[in-house]
N, C-alpha and C. Protein backbone atom coordinates (compact mmCIF):
# COMPACT_ATOMS: atom_id res chain seq x y z
N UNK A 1 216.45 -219.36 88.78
CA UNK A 1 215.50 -218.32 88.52
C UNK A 1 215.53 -217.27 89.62
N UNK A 2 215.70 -217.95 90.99
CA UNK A 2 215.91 -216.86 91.56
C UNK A 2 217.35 -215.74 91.76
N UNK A 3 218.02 -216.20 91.12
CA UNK A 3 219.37 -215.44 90.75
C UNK A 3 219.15 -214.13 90.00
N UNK A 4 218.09 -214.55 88.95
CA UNK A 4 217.76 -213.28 87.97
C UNK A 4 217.11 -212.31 88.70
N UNK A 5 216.33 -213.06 89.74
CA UNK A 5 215.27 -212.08 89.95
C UNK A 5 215.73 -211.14 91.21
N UNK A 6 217.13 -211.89 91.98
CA UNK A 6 218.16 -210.48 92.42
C UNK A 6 218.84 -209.58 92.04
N UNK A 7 219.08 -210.29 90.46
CA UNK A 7 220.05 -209.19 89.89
C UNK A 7 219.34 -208.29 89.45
N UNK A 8 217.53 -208.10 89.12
CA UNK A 8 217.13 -207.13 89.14
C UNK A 8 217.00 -205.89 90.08
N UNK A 9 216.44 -206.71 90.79
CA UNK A 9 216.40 -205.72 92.16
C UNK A 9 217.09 -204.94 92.56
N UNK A 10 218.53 -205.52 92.29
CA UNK A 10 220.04 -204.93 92.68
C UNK A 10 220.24 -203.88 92.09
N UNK A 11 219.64 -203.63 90.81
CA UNK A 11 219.97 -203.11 89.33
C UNK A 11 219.77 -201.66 89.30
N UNK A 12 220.47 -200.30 89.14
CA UNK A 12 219.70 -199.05 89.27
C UNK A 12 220.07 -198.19 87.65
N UNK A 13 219.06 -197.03 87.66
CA UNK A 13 218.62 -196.64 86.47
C UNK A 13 219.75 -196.28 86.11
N UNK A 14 219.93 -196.07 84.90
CA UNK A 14 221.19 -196.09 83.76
C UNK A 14 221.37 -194.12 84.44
N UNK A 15 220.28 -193.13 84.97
CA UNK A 15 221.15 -191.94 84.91
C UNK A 15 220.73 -191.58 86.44
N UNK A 16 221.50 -190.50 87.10
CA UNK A 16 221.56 -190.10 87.83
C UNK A 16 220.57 -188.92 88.15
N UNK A 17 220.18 -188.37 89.29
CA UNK A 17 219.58 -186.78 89.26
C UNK A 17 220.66 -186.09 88.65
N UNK A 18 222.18 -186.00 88.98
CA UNK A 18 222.81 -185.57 88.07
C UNK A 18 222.73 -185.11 86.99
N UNK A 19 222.90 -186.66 86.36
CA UNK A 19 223.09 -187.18 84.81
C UNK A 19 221.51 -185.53 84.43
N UNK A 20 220.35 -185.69 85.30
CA UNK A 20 218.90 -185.37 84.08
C UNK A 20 219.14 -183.68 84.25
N UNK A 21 219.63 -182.99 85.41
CA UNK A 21 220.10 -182.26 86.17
C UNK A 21 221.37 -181.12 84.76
N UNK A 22 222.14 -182.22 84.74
CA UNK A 22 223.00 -181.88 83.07
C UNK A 22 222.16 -181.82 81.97
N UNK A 23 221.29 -183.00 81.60
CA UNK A 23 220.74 -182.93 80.29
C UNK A 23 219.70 -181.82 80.49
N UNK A 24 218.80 -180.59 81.40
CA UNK A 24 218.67 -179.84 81.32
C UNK A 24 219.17 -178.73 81.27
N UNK A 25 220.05 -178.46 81.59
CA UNK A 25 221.69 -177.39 81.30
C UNK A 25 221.25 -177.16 80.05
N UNK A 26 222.32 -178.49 79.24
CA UNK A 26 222.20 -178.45 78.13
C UNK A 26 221.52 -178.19 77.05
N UNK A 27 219.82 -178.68 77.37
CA UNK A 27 218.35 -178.04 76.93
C UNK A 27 218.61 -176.79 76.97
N UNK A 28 218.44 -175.81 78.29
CA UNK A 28 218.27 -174.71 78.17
C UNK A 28 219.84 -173.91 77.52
N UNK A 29 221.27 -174.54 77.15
CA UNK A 29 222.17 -173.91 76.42
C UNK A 29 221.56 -173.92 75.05
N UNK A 30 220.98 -174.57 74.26
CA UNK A 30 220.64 -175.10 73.13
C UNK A 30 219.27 -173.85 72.67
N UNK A 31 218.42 -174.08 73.48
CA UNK A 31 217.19 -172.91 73.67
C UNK A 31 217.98 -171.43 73.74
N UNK A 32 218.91 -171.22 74.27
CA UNK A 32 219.32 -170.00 74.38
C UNK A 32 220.19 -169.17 72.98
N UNK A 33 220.82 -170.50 72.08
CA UNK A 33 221.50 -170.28 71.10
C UNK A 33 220.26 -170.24 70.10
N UNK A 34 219.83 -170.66 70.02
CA UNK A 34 217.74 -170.39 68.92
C UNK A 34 217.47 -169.41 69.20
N UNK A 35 217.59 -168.30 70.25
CA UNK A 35 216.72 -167.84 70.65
C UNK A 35 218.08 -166.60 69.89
N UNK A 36 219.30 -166.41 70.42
CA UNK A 36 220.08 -165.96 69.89
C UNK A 36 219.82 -166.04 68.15
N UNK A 37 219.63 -166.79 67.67
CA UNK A 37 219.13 -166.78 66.33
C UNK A 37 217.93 -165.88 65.96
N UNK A 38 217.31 -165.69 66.44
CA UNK A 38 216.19 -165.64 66.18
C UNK A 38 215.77 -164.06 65.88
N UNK A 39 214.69 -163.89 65.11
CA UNK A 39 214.62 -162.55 64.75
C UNK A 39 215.32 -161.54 64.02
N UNK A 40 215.09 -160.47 63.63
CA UNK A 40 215.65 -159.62 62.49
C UNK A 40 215.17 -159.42 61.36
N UNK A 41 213.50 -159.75 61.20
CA UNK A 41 212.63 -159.61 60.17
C UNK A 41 212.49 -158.22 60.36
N UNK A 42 211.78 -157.80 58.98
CA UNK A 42 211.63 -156.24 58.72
C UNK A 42 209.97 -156.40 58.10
N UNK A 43 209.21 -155.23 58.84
CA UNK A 43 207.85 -155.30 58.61
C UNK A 43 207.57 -155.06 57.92
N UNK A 44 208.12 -154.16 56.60
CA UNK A 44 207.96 -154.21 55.19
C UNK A 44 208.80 -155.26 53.96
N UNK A 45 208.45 -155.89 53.32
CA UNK A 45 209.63 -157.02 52.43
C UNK A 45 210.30 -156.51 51.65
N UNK A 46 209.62 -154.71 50.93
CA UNK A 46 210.43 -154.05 50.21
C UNK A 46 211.69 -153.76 50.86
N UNK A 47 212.25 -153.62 52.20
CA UNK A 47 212.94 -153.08 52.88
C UNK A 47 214.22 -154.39 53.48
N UNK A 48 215.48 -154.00 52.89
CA UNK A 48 216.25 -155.04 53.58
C UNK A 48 216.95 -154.95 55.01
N UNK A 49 217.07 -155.60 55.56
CA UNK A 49 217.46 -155.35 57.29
C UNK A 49 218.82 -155.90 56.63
N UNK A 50 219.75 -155.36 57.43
CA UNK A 50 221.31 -155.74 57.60
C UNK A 50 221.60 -156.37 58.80
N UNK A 51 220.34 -156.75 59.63
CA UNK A 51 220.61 -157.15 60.87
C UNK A 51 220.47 -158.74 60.77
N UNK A 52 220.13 -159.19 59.99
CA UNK A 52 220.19 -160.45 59.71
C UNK A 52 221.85 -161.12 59.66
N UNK A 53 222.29 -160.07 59.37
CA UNK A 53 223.89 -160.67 59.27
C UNK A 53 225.10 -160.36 60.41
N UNK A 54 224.54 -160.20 61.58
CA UNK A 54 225.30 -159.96 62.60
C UNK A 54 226.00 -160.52 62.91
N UNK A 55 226.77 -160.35 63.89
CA UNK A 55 227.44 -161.39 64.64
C UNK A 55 226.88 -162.28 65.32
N UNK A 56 226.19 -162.24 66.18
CA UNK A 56 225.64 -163.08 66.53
C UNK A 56 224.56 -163.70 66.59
N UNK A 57 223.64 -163.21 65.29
CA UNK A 57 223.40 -164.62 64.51
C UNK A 57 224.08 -165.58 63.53
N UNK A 58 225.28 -164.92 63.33
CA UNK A 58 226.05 -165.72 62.39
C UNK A 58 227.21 -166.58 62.75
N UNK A 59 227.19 -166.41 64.40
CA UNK A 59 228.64 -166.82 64.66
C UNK A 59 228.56 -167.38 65.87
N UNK A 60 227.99 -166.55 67.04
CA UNK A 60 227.88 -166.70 67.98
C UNK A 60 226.89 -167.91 68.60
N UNK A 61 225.40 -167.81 67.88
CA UNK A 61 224.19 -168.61 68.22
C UNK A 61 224.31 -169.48 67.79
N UNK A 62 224.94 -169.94 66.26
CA UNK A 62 225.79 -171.53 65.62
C UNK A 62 226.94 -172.05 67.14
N UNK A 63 227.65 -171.18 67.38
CA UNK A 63 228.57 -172.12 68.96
C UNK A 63 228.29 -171.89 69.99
N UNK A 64 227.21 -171.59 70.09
CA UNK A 64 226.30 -171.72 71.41
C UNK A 64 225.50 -173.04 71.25
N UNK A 65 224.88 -172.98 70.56
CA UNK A 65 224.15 -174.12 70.11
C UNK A 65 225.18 -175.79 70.06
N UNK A 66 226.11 -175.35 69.16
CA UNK A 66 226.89 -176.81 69.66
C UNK A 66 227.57 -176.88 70.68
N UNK A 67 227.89 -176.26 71.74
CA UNK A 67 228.34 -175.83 72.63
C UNK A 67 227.39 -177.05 73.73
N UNK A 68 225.86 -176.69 73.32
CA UNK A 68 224.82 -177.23 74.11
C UNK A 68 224.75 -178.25 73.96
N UNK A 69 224.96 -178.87 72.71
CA UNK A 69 224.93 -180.49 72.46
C UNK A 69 226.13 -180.73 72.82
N UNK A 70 227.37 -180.42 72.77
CA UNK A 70 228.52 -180.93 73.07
C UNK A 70 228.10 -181.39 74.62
N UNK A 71 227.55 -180.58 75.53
CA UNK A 71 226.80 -180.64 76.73
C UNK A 71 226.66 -181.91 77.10
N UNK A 72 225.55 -181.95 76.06
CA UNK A 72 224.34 -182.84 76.13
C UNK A 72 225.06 -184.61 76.24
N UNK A 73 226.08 -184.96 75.35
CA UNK A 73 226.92 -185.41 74.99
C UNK A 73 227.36 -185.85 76.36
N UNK A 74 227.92 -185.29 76.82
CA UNK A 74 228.85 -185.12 77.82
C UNK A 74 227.92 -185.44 79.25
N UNK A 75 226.59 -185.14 79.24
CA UNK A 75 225.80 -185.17 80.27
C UNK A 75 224.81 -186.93 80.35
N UNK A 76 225.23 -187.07 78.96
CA UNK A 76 224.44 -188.76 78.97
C UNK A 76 225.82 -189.46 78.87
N UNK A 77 226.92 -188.98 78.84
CA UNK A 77 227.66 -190.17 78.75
C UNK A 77 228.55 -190.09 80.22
N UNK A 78 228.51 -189.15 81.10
CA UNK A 78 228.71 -188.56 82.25
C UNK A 78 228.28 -190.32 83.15
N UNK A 79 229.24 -190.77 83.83
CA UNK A 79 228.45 -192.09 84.54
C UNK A 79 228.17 -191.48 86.39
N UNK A 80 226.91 -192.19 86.90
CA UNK A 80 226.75 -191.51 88.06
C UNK A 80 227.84 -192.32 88.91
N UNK A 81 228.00 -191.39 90.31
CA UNK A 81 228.58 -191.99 91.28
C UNK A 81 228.19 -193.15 91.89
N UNK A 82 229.29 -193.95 92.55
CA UNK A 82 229.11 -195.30 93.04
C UNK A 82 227.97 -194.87 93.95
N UNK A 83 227.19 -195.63 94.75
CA UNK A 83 226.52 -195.62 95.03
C UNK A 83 226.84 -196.76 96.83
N UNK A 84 227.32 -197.21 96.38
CA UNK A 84 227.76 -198.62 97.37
C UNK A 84 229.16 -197.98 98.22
N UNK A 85 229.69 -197.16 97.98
CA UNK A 85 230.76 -196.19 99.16
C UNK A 85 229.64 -195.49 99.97
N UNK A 86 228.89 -195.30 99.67
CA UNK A 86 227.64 -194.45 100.52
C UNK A 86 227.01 -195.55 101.52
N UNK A 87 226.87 -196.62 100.79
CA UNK A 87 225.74 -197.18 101.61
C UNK A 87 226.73 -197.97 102.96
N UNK A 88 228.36 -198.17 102.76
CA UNK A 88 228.88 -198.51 103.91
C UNK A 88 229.61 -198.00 105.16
């Protein structure tokens, strides 16, 4: 029993400051491609906007956006540094 209760102790969190450090990157790449989306309403409904079909809401803010999860991806599966070259 007391075996287990070193291997806890020993034991450190699955992410790094890194690792959370990336997965906010990635947040704010993801927020930035929405935001790129976003807008191009017209204050009358009789009236059609052509701006809805831009470039970059149509092209650009779609691979920005996966761009950010590809990130994201990449930032949780990212493993932290040893830790035990430091401590000797």
């Amino acid at each position: 029993m007391e075996n287990n209760n070193t291997e806890n102790s020993n034991s450190s969190f699955a992410f790094s400051k890194e690792n959370y450090k990336l997965v906010l990157i990635g947040l704010g790449i993801i927020i930035l491609g929405f935001i790129l989306m976003a807008g191009g309403g017209s204050d009358d409904p009789n009236v059609f906007d052509e701006s809805i079909f831009s470039f970059t809401r149509i092209t650009l803010a779609p691979i920005v956006v996966l761009l950010g999860f590809g990130f994201e991806v990449y930032a949780i599966m990212k493993k932290p540094k040893s830790e035990t070259k430091d401590e000797e």
